[in-house]
Protein backbone atom coordinates (compact mmCIF):
# COMPACT_ATOMS: atom_id res chain seq x y z
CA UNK A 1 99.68 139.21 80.74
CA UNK A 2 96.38 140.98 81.22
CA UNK A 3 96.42 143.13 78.63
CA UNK A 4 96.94 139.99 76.46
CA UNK A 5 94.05 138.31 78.15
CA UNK A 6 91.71 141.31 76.99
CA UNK A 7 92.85 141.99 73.60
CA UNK A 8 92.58 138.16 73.08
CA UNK A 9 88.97 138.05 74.52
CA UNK A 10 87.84 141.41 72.80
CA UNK A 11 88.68 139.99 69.22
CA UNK A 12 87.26 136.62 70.00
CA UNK A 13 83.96 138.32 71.23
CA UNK A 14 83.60 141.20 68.54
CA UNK A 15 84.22 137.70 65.91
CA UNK A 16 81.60 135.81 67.65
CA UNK A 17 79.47 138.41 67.33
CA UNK A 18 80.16 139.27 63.96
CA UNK A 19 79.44 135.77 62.46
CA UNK A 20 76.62 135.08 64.62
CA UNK A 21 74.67 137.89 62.99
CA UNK A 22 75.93 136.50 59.35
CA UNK A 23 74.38 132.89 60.49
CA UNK A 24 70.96 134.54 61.63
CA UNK A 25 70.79 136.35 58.29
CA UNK A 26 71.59 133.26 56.13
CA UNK A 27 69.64 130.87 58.50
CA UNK A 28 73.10 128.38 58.75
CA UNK A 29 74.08 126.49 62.09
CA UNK A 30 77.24 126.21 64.38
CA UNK A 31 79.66 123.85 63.82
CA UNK A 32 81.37 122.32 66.65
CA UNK A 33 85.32 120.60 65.70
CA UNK A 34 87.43 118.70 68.07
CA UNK A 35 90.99 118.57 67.05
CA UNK A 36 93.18 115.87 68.66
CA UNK A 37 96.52 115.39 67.86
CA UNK A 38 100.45 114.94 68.40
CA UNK A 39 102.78 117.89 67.95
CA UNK A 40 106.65 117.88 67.88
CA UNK A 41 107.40 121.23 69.89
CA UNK A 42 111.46 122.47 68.82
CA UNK A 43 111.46 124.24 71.49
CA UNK A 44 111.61 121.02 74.36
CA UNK A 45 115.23 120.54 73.08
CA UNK A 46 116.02 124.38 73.32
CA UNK A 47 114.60 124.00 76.88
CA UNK A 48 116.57 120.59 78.00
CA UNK A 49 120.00 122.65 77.09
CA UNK A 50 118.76 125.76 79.21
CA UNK A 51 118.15 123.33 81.80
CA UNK A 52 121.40 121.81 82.07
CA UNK A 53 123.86 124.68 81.33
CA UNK A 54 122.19 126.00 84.38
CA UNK A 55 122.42 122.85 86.01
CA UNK A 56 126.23 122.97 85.19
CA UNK A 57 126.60 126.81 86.47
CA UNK A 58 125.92 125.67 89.97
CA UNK A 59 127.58 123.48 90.28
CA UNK A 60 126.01 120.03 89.56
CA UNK A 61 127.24 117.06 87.28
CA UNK A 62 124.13 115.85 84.98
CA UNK A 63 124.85 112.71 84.11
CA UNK A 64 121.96 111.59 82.03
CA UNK A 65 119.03 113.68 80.25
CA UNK A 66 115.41 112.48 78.64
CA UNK A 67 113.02 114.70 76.71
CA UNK A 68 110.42 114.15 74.97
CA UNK A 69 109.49 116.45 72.35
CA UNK A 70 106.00 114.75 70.70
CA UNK A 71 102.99 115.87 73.16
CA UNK A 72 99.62 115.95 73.00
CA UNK A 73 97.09 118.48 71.85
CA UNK A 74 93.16 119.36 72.35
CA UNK A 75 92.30 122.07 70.47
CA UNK A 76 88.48 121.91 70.37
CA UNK A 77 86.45 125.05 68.78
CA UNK A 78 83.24 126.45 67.12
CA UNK A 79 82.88 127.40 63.53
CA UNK A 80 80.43 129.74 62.71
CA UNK A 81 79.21 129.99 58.92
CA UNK A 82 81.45 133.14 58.10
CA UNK A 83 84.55 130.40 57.92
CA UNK A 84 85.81 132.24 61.36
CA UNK A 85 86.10 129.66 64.81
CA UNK A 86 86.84 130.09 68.37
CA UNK A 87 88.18 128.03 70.26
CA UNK A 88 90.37 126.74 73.34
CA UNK A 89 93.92 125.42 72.85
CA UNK A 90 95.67 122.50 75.39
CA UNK A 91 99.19 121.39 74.96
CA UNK A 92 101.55 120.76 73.56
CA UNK A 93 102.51 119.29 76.58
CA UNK A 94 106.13 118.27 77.58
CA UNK A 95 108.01 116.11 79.49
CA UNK A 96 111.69 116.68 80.54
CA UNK A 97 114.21 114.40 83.20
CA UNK A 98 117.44 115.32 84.39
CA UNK A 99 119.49 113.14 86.30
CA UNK A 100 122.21 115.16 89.11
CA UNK A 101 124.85 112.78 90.09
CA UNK A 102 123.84 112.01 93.47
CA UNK A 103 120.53 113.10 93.40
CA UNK A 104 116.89 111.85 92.34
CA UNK A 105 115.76 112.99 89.24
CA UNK A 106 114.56 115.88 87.95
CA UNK A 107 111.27 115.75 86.24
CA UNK A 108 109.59 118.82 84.33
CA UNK A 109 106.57 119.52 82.41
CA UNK A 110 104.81 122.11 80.84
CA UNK A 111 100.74 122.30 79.87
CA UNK A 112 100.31 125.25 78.00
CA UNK A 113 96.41 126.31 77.50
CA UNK A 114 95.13 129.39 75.78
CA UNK A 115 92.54 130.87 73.34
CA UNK A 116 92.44 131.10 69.77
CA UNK A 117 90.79 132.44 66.29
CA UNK A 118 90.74 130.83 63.43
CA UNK A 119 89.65 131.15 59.67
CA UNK A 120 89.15 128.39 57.34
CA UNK A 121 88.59 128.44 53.77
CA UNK A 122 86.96 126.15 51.51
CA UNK A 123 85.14 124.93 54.50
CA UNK A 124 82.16 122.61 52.79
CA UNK A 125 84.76 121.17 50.62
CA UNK A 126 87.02 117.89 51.75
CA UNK A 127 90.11 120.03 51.82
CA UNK A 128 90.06 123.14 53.86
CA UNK A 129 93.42 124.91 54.27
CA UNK A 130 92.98 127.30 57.28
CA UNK A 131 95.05 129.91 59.51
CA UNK A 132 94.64 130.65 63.08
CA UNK A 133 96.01 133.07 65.83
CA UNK A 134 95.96 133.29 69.88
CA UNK A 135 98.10 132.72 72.69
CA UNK A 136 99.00 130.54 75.16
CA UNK A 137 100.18 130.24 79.14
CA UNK A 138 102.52 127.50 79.82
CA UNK A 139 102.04 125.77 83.09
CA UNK A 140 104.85 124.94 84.66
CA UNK A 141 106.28 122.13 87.16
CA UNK A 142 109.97 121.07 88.17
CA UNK A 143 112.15 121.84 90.74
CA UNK A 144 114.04 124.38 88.25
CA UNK A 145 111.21 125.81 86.16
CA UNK A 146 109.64 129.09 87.31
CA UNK A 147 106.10 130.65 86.17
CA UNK A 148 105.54 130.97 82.43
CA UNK A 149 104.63 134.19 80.30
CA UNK A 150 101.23 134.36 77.77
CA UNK A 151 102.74 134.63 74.62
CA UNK A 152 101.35 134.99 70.60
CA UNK A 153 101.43 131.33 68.50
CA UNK A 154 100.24 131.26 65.20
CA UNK A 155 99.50 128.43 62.45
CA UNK A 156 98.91 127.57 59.39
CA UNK A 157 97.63 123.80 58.23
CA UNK A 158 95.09 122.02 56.12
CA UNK A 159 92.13 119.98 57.13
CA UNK A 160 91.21 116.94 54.94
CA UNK A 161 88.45 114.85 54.86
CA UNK A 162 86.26 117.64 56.50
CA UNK A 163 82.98 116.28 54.68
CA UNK A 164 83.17 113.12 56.79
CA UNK A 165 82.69 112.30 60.36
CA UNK A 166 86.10 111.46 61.25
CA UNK A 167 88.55 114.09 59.50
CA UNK A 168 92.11 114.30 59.62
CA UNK A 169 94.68 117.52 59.59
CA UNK A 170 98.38 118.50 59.41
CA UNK A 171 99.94 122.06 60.84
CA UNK A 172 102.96 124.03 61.16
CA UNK A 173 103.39 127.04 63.54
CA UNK A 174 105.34 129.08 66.02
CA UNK A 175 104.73 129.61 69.40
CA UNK A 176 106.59 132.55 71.62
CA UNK A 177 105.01 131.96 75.00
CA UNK A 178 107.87 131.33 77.40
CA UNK A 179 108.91 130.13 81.03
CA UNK A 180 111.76 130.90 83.57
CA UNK A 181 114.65 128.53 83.99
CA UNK A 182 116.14 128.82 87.78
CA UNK A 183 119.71 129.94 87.45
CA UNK A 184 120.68 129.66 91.06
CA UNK A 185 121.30 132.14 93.59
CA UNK A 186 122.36 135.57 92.58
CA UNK A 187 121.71 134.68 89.01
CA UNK A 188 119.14 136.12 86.73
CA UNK A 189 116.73 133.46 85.82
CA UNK A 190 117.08 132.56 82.06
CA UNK A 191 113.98 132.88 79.75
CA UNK A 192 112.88 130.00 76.89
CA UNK A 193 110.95 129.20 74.63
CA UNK A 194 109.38 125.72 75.61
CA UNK A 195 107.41 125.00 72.29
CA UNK A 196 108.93 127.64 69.10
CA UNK A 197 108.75 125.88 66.03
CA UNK A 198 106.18 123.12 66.08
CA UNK A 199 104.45 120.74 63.94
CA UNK A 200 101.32 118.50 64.29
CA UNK A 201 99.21 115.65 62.93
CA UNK A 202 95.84 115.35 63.63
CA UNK A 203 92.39 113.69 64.07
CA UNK A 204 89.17 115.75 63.65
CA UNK A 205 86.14 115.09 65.24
């Protein structure tokens, strides 16, 4: 996880740096984007399943399940005249319940946040297709979800509209971070991917 942490900062410093002395030279400004959006995260359903199979290994009869895979995201950044940005990434987050016959029920969530890089092209044109890289640690809270692990996500999308105040985007990416489902006494805790394939629609500001 630290190592992660580093590497992550290093590039997004030696970037930084990089395009800051590219907007001296050519006399351009920052940029400053706010991304807000909805993303369907694939991996909410892989994670309800882990839940309950482990639910059913000790011992417990789940007799009704929720999840809900759409979250919210805030990914704002800076964009520096080279077409590179920085910036900080929040959500997907997720919501799963999971009713124990006899018991309350279970509610989970996860709030991942992390860092990321990004390159867009085209960027003074309306339509800017872009990529961008970084990682993420998933918060965690439940009575049977355990710390997460930083992982890599990465994305690819287009921005549209980028000319005009209020912009508008659409992505597709993967994300590998992961978290710890409890697997009862004497069991090894089982490891999942809480987001994986994902897709988003979004507002830029």
């Amino acid at each position: 996880m630290k190592t992660n942490r580093i590497i992550s900062g290093a590039l997004a410093a030696l970037t930084g740096l990089a395009c800051l002395a590219l907007a001296q030279g050519a006399g351009s400004s920052l940029k400053f984007k706010v991304p807000v959006g909805l993303t369907y995260a694939n991996g909410a359903y892989d994670l309800n399943d882990k839940l309950k199979e482990s639910l059913h290994e000790q011992g417990y009869a789940v007799t009704d399940d929720f999840v809900w895979p759409v979250g919210l995201t805030l990914n704002p950044r800076v964009e520096f005249p080279c077409g590179f940005g920085v910036g900080a990434a929040f959500g997907p987050t997720e919501f799963i319940e999971v009713k124990r016959e006899g018991c309350d029920d279970d509610l989970s969530y996860i709030l991942p946040v992390g860092a990321y890089l990004q390159y867009s092209l085209r960027r003074d044109r309306d339509v800017s297709p872009y990529v961008r890289v970084g990682f993420r640690y998933p918060f965690t809270g439940g009575d049977f979800l355990k710390d997460g692990t930083v992982g890599p996500f990465g994305a690819v999308g287009v921005e549209f509209l980028r000319q005009k105040r209020i912009a508008f985007g659409v992505e597709v990416g993967y994300d590998a971070s992961e978290v710890k489902v409890t697997a009862g006494a004497g069991r090894a805790d089982k490891k999942i991917k809480p987001i994986g394939f994902n897709a988003s629609l979004f507002v830029l500001f």
